[in-house]
PDB file of N, CA and C in Angstrom:
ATOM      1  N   UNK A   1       0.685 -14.793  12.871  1.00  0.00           N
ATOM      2  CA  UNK A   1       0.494 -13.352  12.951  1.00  0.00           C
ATOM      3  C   UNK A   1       1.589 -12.657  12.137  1.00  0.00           C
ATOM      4  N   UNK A   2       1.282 -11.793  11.382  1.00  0.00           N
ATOM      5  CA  UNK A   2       2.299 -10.778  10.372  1.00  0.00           C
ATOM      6  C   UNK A   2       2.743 -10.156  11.191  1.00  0.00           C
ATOM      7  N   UNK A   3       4.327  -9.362  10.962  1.00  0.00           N
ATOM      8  CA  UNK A   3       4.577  -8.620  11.457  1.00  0.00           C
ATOM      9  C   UNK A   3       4.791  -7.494  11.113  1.00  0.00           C
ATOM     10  N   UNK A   4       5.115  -6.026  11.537  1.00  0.00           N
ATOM     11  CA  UNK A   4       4.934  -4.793  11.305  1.00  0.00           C
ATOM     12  C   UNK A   4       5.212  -4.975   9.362  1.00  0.00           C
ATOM     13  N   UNK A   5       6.596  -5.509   8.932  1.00  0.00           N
ATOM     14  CA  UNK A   5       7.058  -4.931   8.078  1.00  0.00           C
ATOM     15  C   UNK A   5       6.153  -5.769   6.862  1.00  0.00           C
ATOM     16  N   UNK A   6       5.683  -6.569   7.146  1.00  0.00           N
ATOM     17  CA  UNK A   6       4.971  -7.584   6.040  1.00  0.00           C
ATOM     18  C   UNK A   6       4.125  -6.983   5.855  1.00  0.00           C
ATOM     19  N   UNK A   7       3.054  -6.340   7.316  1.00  0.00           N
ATOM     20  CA  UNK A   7       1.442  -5.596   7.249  1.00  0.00           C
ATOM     21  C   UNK A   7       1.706  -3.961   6.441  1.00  0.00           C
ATOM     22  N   UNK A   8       2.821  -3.495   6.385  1.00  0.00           N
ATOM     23  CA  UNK A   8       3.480  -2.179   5.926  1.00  0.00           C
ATOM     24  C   UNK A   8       3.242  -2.498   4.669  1.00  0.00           C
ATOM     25  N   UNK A   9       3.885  -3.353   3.735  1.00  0.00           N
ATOM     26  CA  UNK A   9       4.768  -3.981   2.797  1.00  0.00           C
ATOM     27  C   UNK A   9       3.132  -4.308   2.122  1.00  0.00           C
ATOM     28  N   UNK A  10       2.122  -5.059   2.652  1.00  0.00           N
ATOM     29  CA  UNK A  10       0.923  -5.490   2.200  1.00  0.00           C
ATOM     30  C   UNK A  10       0.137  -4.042   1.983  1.00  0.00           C
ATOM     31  N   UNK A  11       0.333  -3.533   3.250  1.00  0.00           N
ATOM     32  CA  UNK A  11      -0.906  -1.866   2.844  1.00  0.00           C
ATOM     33  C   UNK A  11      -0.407  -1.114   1.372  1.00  0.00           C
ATOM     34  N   UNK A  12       1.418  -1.075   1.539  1.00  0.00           N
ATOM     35  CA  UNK A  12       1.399  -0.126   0.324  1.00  0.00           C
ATOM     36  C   UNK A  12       1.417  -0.766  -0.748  1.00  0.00           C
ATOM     37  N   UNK A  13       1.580  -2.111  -1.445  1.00  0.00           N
ATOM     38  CA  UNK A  13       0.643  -2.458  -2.544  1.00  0.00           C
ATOM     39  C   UNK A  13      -0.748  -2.652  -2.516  1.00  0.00           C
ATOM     40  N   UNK A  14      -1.623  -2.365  -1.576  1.00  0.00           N
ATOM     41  CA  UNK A  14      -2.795  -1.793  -1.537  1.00  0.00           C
ATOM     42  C   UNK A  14      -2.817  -0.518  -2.475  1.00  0.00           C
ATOM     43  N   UNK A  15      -2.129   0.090  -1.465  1.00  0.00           N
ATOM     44  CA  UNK A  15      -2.002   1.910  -2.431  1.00  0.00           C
ATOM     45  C   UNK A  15      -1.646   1.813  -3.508  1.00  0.00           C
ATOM     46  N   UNK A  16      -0.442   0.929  -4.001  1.00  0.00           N
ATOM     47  CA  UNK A  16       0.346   1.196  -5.215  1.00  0.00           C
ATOM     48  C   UNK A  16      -0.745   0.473  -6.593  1.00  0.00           C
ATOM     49  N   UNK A  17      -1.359  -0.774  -5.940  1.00  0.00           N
ATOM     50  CA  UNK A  17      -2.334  -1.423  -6.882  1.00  0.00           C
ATOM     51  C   UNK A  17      -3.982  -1.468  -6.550  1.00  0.00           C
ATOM     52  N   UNK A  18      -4.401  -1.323  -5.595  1.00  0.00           N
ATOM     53  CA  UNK A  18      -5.541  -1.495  -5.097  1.00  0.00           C
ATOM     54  C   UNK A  18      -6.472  -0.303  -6.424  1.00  0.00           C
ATOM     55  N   UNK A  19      -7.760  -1.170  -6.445  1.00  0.00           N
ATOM     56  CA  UNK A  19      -8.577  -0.426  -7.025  1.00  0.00           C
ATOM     57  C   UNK A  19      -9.191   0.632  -6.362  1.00  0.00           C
ATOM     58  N   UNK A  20      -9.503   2.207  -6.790  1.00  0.00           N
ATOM     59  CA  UNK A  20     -10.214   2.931  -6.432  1.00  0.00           C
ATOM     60  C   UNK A  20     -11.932   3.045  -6.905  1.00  0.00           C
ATOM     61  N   UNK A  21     -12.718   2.044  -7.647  1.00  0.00           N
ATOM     62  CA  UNK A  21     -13.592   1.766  -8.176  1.00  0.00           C
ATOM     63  C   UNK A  21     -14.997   2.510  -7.020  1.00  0.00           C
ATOM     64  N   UNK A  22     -14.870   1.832  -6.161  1.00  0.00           N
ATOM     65  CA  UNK A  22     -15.616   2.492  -4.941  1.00  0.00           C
ATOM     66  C   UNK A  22     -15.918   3.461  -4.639  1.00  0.00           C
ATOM     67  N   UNK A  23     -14.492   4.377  -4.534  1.00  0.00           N
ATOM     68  CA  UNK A  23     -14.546   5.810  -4.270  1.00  0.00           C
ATOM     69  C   UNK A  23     -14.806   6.555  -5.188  1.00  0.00           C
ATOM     70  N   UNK A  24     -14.444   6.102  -6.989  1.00  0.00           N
ATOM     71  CA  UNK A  24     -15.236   7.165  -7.615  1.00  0.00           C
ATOM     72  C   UNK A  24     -16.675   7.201  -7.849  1.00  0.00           C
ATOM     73  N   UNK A  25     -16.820   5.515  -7.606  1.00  0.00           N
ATOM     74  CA  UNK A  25     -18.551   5.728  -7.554  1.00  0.00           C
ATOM     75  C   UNK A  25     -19.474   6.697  -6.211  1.00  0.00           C
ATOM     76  N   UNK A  26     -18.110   6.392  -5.420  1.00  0.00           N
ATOM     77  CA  UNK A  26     -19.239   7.607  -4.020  1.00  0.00           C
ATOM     78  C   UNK A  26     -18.751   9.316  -4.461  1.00  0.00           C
ATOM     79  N   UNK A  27     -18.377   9.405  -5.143  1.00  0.00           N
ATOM     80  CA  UNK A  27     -17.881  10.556  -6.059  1.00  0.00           C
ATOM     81  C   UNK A  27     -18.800  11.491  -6.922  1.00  0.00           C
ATOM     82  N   UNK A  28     -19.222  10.640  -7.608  1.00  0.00           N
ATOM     83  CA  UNK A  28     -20.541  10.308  -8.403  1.00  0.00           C
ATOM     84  C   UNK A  28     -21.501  10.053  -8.349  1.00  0.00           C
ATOM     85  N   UNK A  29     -21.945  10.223  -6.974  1.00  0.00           N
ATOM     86  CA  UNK A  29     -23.063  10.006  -5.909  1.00  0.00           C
ATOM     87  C   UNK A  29     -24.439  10.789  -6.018  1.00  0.00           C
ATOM     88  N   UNK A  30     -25.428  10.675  -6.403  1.00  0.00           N
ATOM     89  CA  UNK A  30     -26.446  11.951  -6.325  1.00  0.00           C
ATOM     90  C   UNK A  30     -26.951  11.897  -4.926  1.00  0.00           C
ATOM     91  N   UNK A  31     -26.956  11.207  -4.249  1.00  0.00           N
ATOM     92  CA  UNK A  31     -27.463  11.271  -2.405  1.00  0.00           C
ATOM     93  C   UNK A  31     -25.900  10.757  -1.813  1.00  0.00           C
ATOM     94  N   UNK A  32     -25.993  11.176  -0.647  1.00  0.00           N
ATOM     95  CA  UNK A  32     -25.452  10.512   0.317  1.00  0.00           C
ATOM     96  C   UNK A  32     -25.995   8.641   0.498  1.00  0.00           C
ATOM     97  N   UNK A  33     -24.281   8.400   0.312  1.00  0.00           N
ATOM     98  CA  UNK A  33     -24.966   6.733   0.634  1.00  0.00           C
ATOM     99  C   UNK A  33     -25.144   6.138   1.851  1.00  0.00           C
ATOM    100  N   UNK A  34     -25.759   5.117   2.368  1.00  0.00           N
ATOM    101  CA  UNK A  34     -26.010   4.832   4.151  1.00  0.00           C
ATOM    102  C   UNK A  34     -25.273   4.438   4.823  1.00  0.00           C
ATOM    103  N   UNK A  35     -25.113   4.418   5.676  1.00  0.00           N
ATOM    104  CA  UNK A  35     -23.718   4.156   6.427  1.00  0.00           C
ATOM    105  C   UNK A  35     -23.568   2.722   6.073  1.00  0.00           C
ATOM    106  N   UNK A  36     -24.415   1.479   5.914  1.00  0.00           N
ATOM    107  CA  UNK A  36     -23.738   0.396   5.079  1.00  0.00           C
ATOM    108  C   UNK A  36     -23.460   0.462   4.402  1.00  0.00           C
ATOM    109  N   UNK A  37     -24.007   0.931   3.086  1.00  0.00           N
ATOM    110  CA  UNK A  37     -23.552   0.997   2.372  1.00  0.00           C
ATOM    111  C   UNK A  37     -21.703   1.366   2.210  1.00  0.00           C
ATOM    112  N   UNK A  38     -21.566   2.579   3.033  1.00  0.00           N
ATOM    113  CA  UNK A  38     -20.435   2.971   3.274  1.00  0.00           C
ATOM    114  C   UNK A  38     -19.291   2.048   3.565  1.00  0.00           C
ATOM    115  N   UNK A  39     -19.964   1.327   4.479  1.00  0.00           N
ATOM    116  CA  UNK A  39     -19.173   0.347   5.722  1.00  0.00           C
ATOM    117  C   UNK A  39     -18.773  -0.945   4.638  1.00  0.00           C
ATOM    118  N   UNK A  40     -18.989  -1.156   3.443  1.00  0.00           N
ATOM    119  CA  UNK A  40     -19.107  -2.064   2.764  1.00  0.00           C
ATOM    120  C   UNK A  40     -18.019  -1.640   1.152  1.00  0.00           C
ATOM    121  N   UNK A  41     -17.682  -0.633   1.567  1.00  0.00           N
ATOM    122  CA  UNK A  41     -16.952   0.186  -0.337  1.00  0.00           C
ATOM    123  C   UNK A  41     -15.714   0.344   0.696  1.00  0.00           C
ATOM    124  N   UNK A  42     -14.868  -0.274  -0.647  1.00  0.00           N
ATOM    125  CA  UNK A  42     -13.416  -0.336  -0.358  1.00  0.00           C
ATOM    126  C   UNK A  42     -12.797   1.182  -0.323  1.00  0.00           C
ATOM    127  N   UNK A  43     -12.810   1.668   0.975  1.00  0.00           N
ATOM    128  CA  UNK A  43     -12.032   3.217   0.016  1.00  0.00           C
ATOM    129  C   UNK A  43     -10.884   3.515   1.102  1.00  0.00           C
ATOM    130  N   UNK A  44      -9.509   2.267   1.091  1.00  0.00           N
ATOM    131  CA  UNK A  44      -8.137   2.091   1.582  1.00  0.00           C
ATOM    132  C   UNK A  44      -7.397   3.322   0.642  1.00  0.00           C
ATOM    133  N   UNK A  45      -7.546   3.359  -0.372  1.00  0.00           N
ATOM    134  CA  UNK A  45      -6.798   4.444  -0.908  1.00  0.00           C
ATOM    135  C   UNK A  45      -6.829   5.800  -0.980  1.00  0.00           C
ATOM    136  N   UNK A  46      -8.244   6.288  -0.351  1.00  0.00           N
ATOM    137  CA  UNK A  46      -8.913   7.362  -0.289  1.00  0.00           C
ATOM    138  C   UNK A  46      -8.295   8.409   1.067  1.00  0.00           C
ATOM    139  N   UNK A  47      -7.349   8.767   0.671  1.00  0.00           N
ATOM    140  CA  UNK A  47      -6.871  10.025   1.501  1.00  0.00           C
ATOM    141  C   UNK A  47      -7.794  10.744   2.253  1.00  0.00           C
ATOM    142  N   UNK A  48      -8.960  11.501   1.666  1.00  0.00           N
ATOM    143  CA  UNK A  48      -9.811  12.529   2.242  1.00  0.00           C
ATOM    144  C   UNK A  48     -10.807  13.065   1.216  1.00  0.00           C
ATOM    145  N   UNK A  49     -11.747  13.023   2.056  1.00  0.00           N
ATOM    146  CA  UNK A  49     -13.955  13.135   0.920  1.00  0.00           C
ATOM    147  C   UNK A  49     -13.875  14.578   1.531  1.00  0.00           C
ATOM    148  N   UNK A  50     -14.322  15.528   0.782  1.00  0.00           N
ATOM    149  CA  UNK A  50     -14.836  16.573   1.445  1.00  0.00           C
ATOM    150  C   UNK A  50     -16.240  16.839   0.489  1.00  0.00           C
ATOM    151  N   UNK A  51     -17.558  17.277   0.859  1.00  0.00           N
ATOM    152  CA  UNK A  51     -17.896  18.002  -0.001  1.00  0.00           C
ATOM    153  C   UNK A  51     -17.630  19.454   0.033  1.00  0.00           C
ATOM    154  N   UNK A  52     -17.823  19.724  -1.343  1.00  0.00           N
ATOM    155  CA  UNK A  52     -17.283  21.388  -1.819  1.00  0.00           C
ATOM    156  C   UNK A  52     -19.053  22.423  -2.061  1.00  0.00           C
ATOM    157  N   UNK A  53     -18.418  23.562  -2.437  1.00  0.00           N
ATOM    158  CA  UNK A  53     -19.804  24.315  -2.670  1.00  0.00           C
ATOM    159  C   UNK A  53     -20.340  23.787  -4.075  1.00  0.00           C
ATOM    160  N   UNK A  54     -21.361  24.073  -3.937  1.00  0.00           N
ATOM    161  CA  UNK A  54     -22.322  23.878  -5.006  1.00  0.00           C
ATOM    162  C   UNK A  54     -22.945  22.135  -5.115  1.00  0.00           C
ATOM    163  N   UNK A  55     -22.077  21.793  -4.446  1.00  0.00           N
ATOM    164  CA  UNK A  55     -22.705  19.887  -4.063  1.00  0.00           C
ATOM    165  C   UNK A  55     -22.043  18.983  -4.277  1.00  0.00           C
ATOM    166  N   UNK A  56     -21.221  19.052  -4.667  1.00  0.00           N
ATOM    167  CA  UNK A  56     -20.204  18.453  -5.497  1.00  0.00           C
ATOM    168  C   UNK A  56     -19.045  17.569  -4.314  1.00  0.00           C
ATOM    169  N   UNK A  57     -18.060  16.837  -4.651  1.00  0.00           N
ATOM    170  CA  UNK A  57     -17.600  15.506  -3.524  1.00  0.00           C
ATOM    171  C   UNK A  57     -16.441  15.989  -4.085  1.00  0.00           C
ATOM    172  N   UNK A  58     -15.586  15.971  -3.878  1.00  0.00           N
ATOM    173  CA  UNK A  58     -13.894  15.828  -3.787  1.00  0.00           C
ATOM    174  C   UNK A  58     -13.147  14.951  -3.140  1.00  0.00           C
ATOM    175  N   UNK A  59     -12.910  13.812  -3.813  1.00  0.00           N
ATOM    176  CA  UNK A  59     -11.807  12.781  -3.375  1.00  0.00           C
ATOM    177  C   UNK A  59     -10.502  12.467  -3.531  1.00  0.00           C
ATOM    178  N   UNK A  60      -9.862  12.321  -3.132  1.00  0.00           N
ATOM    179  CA  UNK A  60      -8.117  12.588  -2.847  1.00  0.00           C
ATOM    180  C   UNK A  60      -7.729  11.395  -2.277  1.00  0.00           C
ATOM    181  N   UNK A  61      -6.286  11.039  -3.172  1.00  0.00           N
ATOM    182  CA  UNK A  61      -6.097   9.775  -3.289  1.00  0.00           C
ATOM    183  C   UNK A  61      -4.627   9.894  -2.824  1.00  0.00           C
ATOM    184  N   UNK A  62      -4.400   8.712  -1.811  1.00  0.00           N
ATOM    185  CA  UNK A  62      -2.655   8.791  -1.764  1.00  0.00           C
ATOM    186  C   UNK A  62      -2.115   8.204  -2.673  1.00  0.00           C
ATOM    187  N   UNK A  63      -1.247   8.680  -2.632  1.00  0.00           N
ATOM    188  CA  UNK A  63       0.131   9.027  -3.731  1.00  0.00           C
ATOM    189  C   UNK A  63       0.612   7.553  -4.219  1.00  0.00           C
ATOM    190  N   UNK A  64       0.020   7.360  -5.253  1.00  0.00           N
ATOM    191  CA  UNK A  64       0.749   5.394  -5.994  1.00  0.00           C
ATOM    192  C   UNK A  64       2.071   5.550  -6.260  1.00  0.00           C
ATOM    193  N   UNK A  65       2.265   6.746  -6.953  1.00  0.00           N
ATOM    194  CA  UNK A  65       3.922   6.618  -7.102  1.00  0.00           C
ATOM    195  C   UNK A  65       4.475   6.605  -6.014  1.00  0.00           C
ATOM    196  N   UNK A  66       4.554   7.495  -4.505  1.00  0.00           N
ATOM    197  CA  UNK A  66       5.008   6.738  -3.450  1.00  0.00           C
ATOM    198  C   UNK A  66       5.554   5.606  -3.018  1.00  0.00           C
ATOM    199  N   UNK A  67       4.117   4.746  -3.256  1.00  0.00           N
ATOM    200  CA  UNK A  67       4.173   3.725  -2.355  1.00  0.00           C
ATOM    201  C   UNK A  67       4.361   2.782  -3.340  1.00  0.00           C
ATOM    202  N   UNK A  68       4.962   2.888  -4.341  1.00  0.00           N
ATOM    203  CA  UNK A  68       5.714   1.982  -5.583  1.00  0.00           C
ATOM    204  C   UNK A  68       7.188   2.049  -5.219  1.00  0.00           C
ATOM    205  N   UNK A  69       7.132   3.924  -4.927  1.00  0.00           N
ATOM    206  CA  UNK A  69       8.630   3.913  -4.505  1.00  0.00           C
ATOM    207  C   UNK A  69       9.115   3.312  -3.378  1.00  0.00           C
ATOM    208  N   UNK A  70       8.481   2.979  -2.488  1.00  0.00           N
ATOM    209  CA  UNK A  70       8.577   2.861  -1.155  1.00  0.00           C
ATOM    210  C   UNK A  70       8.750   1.295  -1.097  1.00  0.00           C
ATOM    211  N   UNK A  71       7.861   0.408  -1.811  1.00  0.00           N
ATOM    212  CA  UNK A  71       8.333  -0.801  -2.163  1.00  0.00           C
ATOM    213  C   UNK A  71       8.811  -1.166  -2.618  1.00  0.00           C
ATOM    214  N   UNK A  72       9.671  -0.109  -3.563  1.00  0.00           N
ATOM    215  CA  UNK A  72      11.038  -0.804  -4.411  1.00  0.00           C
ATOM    216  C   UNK A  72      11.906  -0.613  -3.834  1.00  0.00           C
ATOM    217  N   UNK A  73      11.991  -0.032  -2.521  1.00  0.00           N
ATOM    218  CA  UNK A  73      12.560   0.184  -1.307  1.00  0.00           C
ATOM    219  C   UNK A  73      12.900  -0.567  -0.528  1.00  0.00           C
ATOM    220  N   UNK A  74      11.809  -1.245  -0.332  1.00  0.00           N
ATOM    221  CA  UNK A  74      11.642  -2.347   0.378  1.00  0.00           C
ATOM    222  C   UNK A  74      12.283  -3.376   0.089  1.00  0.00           C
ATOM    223  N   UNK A  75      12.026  -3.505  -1.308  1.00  0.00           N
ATOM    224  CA  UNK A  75      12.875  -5.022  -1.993  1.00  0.00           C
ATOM    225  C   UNK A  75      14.181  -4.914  -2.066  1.00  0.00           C
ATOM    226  N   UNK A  76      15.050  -3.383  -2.242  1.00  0.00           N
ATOM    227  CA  UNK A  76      16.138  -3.590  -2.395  1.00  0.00           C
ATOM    228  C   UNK A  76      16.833  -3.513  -1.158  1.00  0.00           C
ATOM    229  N   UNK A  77      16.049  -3.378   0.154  1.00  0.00           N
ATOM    230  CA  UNK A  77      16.661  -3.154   1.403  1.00  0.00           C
ATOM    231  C   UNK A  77      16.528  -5.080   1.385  1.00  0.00           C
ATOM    232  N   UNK A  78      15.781  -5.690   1.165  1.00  0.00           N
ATOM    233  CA  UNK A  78      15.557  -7.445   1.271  1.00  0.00           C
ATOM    234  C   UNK A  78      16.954  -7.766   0.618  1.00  0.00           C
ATOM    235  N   UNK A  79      16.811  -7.683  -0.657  1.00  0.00           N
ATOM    236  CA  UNK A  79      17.692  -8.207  -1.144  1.00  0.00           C
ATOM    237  C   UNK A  79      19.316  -8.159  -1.189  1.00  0.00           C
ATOM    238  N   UNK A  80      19.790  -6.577  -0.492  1.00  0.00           N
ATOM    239  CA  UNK A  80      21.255  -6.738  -0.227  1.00  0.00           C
ATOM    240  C   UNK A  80      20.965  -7.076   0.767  1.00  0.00           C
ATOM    241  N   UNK A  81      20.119  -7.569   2.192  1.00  0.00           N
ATOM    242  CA  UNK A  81      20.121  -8.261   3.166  1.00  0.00           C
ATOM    243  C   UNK A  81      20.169  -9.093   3.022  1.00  0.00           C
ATOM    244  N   UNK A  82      19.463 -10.516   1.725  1.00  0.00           N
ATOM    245  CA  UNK A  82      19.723 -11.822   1.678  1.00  0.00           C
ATOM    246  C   UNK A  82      21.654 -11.664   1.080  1.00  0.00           C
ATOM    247  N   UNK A  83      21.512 -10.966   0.238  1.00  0.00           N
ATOM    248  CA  UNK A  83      23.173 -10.506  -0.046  1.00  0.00           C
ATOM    249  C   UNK A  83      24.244 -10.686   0.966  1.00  0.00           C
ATOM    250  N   UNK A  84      23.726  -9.849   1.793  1.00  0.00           N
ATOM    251  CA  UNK A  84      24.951  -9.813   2.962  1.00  0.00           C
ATOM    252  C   UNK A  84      25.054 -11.016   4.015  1.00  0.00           C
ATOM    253  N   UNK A  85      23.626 -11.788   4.272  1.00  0.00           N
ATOM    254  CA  UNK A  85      23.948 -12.901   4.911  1.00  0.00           C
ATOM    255  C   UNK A  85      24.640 -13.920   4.443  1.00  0.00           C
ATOM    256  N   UNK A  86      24.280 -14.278   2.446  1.00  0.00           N
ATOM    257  CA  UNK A  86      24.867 -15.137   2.421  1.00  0.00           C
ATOM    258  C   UNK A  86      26.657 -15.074   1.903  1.00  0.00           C
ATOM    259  N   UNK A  87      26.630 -13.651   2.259  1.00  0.00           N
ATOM    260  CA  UNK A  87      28.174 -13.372   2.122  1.00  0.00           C
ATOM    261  C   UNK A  87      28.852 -13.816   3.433  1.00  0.00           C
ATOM    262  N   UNK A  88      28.304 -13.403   4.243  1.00  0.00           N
ATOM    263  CA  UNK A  88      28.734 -14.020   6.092  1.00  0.00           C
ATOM    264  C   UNK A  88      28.610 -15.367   5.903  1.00  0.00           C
ATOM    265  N   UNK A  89      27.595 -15.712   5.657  1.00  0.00           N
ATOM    266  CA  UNK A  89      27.558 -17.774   5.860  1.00  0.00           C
ATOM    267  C   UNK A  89      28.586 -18.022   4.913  1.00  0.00           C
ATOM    268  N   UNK A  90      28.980 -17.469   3.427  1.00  0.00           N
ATOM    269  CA  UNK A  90      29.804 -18.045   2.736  1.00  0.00           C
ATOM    270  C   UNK A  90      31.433 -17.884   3.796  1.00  0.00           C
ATOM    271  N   UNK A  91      31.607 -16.981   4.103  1.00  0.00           N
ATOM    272  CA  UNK A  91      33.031 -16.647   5.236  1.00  0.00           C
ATOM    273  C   UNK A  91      33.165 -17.373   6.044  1.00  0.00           C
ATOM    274  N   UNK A  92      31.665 -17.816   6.707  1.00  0.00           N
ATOM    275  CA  UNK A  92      32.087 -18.383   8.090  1.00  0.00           C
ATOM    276  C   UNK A  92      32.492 -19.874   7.552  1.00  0.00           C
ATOM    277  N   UNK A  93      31.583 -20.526   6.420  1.00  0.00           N
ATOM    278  CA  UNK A  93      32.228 -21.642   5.994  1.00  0.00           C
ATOM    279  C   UNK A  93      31.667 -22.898   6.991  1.00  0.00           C
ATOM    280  N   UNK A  94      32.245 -24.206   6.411  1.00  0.00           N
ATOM    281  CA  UNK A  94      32.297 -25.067   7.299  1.00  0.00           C
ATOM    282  C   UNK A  94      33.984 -25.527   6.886  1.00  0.00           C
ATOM    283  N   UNK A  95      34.446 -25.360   6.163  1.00  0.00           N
ATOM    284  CA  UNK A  95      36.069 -25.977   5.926  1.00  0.00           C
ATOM    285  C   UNK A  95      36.130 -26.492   4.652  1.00  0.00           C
ATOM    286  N   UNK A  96      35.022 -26.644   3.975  1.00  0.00           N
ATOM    287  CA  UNK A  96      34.569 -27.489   3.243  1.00  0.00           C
ATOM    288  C   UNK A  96      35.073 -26.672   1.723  1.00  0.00           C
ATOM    289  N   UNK A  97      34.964 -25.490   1.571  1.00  0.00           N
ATOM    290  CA  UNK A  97      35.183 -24.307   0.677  1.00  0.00           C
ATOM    291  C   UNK A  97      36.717 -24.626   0.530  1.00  0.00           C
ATOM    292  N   UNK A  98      37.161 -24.312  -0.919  1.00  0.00           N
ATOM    293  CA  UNK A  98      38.289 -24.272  -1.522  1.00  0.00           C
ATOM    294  C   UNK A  98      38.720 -22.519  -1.252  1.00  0.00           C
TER     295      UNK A  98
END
């Protein structure tokens, strides 16, 4: 089982890379599509569908630069953490260190 920060870490390269292919095709829609249809189109990145006047779909996408930022976030919070442990294991030593 994943835990919080891995399933976090997995959604926002969803956002940051995931295709929106889906959602502009329901965008581009001349009918409403069926609820399988629906139940079946990837639309993880899709913020919020409204239709507008005159007939028309409006789709809104969360923010990729975000969640690029947010995972380069991520990595550099990892990496002075592997940093700092193996600065402690190097201190604590076994005797063995010059």
């Amino acid at each position: 089982m994943k835990d919080k920060t891995e399933r976090a870490i997995e959604g926002l390269e969803q956002l940051a890379f995931g295709k929106v292919n889906d959602a502009v095709r329901l965008a581009f829609c001349e009918e409403v599509p069926s609820v399988q249809t629906l139940a079946r189109m990837d639309l993880f990145n899709v913020s919020s569908i409204k239709r507008v006047k005159g007939g028309g779909v409006e789709v809104q996408f969360f923010d990729r630069q975000k969640a690029l930022e947010r995972l380069y976030e991520y990595a550099r919070e990892g990496a002075s953490g592997r940093t700092a442990e193996s600065l402690l294991e190097a201190l604590a030593g076994d005797g063995d260190a010059v």
